[in-house]
N, C-alpha and C. Protein backbone atom coordinates (compact mmCIF):
# COMPACT_ATOMS: atom_id res chain seq x y z
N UNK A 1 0.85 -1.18 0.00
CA UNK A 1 0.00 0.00 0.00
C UNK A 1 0.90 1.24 0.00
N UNK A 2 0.60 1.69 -0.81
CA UNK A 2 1.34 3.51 -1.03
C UNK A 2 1.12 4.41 0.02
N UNK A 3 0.04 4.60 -0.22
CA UNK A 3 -0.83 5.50 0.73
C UNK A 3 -1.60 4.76 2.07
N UNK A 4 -0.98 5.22 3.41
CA UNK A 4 -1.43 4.73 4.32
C UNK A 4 -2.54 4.87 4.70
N UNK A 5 -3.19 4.07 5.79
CA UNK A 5 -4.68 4.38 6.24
C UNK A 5 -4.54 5.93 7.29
N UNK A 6 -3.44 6.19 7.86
CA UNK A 6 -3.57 7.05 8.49
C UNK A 6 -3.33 8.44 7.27
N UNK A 7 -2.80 8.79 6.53
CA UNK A 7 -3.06 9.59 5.46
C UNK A 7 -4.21 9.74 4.66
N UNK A 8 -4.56 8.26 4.70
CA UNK A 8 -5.85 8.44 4.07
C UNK A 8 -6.68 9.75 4.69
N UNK A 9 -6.58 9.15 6.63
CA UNK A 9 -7.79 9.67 7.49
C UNK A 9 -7.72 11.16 7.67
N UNK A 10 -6.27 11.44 7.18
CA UNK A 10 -5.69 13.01 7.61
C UNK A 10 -6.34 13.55 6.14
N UNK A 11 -6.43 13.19 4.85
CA UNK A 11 -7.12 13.58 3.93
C UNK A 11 -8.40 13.88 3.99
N UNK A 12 -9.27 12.84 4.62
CA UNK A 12 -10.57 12.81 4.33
C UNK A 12 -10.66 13.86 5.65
N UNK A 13 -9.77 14.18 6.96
CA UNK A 13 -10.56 14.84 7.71
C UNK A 13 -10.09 16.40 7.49
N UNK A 14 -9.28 16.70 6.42
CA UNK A 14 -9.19 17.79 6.01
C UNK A 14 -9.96 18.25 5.00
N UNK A 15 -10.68 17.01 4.20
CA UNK A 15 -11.77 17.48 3.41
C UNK A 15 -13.21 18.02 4.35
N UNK A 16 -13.28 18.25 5.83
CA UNK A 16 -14.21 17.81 6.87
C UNK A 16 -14.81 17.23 7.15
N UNK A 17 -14.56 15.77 7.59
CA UNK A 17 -14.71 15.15 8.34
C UNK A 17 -14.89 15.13 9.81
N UNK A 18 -15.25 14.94 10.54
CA UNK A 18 -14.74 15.11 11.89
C UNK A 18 -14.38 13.33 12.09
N UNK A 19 -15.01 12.42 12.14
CA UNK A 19 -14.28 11.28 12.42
C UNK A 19 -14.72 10.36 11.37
N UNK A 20 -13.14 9.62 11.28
CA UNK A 20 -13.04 8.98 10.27
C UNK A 20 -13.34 7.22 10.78
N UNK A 21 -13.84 6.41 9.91
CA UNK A 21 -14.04 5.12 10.46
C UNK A 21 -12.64 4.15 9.58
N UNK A 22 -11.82 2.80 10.05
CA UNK A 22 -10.99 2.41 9.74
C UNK A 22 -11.42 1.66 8.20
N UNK A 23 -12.81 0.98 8.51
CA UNK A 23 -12.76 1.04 6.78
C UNK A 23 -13.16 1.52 6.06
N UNK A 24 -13.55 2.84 5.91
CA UNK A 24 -13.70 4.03 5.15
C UNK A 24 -12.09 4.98 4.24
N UNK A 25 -11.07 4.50 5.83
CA UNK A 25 -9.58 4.97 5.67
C UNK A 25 -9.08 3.90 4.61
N UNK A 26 -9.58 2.84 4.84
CA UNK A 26 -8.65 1.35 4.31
C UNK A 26 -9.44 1.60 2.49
N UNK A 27 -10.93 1.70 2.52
CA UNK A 27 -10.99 1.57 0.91
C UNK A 27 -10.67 3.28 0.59
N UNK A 28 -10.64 4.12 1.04
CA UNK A 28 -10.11 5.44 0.19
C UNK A 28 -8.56 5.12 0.14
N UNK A 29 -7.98 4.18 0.89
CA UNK A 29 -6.41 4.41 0.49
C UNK A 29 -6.45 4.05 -0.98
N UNK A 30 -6.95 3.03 -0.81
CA UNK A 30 -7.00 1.91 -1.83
C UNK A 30 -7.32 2.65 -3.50
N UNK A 31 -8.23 2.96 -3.16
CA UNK A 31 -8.79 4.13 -4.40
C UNK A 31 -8.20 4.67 -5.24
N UNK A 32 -6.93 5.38 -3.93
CA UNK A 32 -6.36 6.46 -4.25
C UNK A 32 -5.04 5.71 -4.81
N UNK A 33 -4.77 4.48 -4.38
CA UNK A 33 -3.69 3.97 -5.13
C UNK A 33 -3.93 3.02 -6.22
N UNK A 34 -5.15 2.84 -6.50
CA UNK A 34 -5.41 2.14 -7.97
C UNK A 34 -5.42 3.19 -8.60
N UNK A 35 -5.68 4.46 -8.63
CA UNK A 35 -6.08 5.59 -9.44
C UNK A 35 -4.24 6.14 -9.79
N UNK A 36 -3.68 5.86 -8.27
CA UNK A 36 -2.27 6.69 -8.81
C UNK A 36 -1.40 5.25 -9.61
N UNK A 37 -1.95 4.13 -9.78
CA UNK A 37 -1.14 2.92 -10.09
C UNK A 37 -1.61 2.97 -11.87
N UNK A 38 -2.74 3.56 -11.97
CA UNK A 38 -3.26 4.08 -13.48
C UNK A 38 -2.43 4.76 -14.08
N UNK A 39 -2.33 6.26 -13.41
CA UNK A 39 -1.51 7.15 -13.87
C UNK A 39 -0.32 7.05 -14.15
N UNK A 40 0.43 6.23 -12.97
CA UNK A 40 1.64 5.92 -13.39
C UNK A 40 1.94 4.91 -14.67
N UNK A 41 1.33 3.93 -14.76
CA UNK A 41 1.14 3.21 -15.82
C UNK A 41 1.23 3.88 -16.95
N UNK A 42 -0.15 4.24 -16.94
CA UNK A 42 -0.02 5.27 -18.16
C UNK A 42 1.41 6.24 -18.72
N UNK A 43 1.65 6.98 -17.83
CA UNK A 43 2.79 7.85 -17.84
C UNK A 43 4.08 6.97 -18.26
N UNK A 44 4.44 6.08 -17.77
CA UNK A 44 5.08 4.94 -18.32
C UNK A 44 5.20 4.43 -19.77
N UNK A 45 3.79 4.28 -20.07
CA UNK A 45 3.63 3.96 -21.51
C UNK A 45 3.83 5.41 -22.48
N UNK A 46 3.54 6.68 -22.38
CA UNK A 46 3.79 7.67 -22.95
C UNK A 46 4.94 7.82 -22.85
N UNK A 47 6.38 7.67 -22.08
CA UNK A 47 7.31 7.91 -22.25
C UNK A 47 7.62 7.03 -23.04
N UNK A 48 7.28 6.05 -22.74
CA UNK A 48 8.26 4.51 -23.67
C UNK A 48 7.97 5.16 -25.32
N UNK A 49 6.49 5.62 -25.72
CA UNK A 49 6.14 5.76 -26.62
C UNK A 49 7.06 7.32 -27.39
N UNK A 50 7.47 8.06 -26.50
CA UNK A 50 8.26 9.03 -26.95
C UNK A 50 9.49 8.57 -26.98
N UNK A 51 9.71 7.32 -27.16
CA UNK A 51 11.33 6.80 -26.91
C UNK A 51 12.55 6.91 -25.98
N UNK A 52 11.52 7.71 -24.23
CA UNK A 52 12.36 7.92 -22.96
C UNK A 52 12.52 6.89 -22.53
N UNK A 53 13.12 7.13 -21.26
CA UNK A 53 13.18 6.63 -20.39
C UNK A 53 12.65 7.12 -19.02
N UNK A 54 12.96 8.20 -18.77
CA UNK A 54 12.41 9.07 -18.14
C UNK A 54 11.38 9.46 -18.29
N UNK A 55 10.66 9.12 -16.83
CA UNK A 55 9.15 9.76 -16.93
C UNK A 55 9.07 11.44 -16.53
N UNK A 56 8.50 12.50 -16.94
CA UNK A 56 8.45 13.42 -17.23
C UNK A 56 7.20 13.96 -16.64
N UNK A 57 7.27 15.32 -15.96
CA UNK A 57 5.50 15.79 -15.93
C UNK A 57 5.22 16.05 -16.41
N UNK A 58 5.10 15.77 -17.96
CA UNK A 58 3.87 16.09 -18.95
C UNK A 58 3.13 15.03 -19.08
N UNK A 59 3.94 13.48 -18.97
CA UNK A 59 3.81 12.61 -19.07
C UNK A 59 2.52 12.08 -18.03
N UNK A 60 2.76 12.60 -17.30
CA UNK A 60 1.83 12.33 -15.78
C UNK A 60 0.88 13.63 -15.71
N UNK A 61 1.08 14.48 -16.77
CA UNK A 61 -0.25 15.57 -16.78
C UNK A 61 -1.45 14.51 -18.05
N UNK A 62 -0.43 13.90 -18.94
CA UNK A 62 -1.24 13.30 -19.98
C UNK A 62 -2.25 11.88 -19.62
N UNK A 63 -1.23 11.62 -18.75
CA UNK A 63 -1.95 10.25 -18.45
C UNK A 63 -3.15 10.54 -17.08
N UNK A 64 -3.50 11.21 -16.44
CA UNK A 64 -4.36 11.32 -15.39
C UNK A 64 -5.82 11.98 -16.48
């Protein structure tokens, strides 16, 4: 897991929350790291496709 459950809870309670429940923390981590495991992917494949190696932030502006 990338993103911890306690980051999760510090996210969601800065979105206002006042209390967060543990599996509410456990599937938003989750979410948030299939969504960033997309992007990166993606971003991955756009570099390969520009003939880098290096992933780039355009690369990761294109792919999200």
């Amino acid at each position: 897991m990338l993103i911890s459950k306690s980051a999760a809870k510090r996210i969601i309670r800065e979105a206002g929350a006042v209390r967060v429940g543990d599996g509410a923390a456990a599937e938003f981590a989750n979410m948030i790291n299939s969504f960033a495991y997309g992007v990166a992917s993606k971003a991955v494949k756009l570099a390969a496709h520009a003939k880098r190696k290096t992933v780039e932030k355009s690369d990761i502006k294109l792919a999200r």
